[in-house]
Protein backbone atom coordinates (compact mmCIF):
# COMPACT_ATOMS: atom_id res chain seq x y z
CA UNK A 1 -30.06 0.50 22.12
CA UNK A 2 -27.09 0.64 24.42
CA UNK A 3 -26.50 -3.44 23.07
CA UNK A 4 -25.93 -2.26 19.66
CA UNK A 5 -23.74 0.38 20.78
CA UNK A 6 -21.38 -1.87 22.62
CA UNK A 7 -21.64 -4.36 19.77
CA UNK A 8 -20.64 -1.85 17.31
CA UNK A 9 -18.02 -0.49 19.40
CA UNK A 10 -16.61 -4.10 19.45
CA UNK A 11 -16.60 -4.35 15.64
CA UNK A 12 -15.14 -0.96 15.43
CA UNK A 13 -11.95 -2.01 17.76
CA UNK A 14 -12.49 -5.33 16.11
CA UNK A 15 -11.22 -3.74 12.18
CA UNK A 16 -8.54 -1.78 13.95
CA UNK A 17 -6.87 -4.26 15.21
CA UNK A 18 -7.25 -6.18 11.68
CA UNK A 19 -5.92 -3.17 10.14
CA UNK A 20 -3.04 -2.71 12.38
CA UNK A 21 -2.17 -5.98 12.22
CA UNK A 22 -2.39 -6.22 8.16
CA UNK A 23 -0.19 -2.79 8.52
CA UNK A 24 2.18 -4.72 10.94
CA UNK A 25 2.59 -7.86 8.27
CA UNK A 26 2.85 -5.49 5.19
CA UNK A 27 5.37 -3.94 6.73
CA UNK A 28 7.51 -6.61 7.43
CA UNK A 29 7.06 -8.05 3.94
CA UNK A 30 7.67 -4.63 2.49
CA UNK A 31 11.23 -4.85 4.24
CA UNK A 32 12.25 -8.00 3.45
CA UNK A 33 11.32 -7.58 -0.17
CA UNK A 34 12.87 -4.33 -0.23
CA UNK A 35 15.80 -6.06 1.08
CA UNK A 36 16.52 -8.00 -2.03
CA UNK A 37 16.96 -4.80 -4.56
CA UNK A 38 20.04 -4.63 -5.32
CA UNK A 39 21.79 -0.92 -4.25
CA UNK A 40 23.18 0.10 -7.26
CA UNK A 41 19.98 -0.72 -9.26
CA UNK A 42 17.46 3.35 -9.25
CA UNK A 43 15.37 5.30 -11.00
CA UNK A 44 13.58 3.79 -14.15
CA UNK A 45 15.40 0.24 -13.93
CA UNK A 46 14.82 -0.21 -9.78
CA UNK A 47 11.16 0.15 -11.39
CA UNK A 48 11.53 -2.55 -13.68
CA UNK A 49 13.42 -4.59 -11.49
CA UNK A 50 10.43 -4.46 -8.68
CA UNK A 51 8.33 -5.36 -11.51
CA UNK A 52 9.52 -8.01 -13.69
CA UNK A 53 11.98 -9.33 -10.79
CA UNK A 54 10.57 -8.52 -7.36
CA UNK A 55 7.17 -8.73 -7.46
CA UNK A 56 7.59 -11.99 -10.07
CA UNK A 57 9.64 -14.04 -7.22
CA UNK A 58 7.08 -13.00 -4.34
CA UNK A 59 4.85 -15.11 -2.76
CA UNK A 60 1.08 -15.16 -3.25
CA UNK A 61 1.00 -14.90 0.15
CA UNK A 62 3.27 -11.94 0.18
CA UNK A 63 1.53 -10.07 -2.20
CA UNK A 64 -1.66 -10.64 -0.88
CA UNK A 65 -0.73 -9.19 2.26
CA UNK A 66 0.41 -6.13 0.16
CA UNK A 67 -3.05 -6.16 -1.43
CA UNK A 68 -4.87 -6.18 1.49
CA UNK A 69 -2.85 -3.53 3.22
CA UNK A 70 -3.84 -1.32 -0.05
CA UNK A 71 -7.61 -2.36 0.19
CA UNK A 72 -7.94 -0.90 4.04
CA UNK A 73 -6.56 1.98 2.89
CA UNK A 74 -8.69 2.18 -0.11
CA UNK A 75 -11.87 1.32 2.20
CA UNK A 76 -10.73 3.83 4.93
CA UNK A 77 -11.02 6.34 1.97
CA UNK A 78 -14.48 5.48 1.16
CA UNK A 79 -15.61 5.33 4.47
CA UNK A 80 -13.84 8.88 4.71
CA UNK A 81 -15.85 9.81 1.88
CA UNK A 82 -12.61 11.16 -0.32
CA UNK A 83 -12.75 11.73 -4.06
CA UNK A 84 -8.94 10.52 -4.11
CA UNK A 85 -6.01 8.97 -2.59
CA UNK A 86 -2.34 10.17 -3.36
CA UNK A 87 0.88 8.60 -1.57
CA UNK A 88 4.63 7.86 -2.71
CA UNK A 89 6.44 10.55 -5.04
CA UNK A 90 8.58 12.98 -3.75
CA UNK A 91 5.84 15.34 -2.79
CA UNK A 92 3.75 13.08 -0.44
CA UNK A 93 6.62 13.37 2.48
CA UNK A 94 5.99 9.53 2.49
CA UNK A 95 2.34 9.96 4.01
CA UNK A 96 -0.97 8.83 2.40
CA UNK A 97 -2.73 12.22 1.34
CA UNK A 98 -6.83 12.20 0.93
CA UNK A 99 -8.81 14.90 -0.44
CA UNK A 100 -12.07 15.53 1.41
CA UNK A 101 -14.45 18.14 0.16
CA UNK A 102 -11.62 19.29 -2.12
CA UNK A 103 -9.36 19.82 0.52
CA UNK A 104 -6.07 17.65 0.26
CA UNK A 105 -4.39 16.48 3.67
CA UNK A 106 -1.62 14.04 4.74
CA UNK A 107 -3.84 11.48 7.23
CA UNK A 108 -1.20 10.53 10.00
CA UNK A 109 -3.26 7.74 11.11
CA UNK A 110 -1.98 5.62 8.00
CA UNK A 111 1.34 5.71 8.77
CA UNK A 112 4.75 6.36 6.77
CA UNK A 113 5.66 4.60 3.45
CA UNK A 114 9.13 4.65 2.02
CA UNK A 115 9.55 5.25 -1.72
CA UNK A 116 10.65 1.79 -2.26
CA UNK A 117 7.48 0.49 0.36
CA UNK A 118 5.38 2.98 -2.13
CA UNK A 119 6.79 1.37 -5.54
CA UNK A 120 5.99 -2.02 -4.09
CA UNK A 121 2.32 -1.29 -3.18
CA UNK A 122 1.59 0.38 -5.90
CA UNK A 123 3.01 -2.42 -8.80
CA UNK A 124 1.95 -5.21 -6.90
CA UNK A 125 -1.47 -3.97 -6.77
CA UNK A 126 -1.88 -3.85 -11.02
CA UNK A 127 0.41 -7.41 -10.76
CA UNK A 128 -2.41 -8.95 -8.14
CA UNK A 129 -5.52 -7.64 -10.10
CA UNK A 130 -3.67 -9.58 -13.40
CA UNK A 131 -2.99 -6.52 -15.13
CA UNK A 132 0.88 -6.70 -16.17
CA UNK A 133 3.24 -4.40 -13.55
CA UNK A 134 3.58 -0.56 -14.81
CA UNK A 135 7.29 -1.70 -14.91
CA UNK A 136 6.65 -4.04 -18.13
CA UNK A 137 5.78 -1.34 -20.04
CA UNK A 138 9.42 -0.18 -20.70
CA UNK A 139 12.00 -2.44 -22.21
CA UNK A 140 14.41 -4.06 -19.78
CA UNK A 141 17.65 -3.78 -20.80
């Protein structure tokens, strides 16, 4: 009994430090895509440009990495048993919120997201899954 203890104890610090390190590489993709909007580009058109621009030019690698960072936080809400996930918006105080038993709560644990980190995450998961970014759906002037 006390084997499977330690062995699940060494799976358990195992996926943390996969998830950390997934957070650590998103990240630093996150910025250096980030990195290449252009400052005078906001509201509806920054999300077109991240859509039919951004994410188009990225890497698979890069948004793989993106995708992956999404599905741990996705699988941390199962595992949490939550009926949803809410993050980016104005309202989220750039924190991933679950609701539990129909309570809603920021969870520290997954760190901070940026609005542009947020925008990224969020199109690049419909772009990876080969479902057009939510950008495409408005013309691009």
């Amino acid at each position: 009994m006390e084997k499977n203890t330690q062995i699940i104890e060494r799976l358990q610090t195992k996926a943390l430090t996969m998830k950390t390190e997934i957070f650590q590489i998103a990240k630093q993709v996150l910025k250096e895509l980030i990195l290449q909007i252009p400052e005078t580009v906001d509201g509806v058109e920054r999300q077109v440009f991240i859509g039919k621009e951004l994410l188009v030019r990225a890497t698979e690698a890069e948004r793989m990495v993106l995708r992956k960072l999404i599905n741990s936080l996705l699988t941390e809400m199962r595992i949490r048993e939550a009926s949803d996930i809410d993050f980016g918006g104005w309202g989220s105080q750039k924190m991933v919120w679950l609701r539990i038993n129909g309570e809603k709560k920021p969870v520290p644990e997954f760190g901070t997201f940026e609005a542009d980190e947020s925008d990224l995450l969020i199109q690049n998961r419909s772009c990876v899954t080969g479902h057009p970014p939510i950008s495409t759906w408005i013309p691009y002037r």
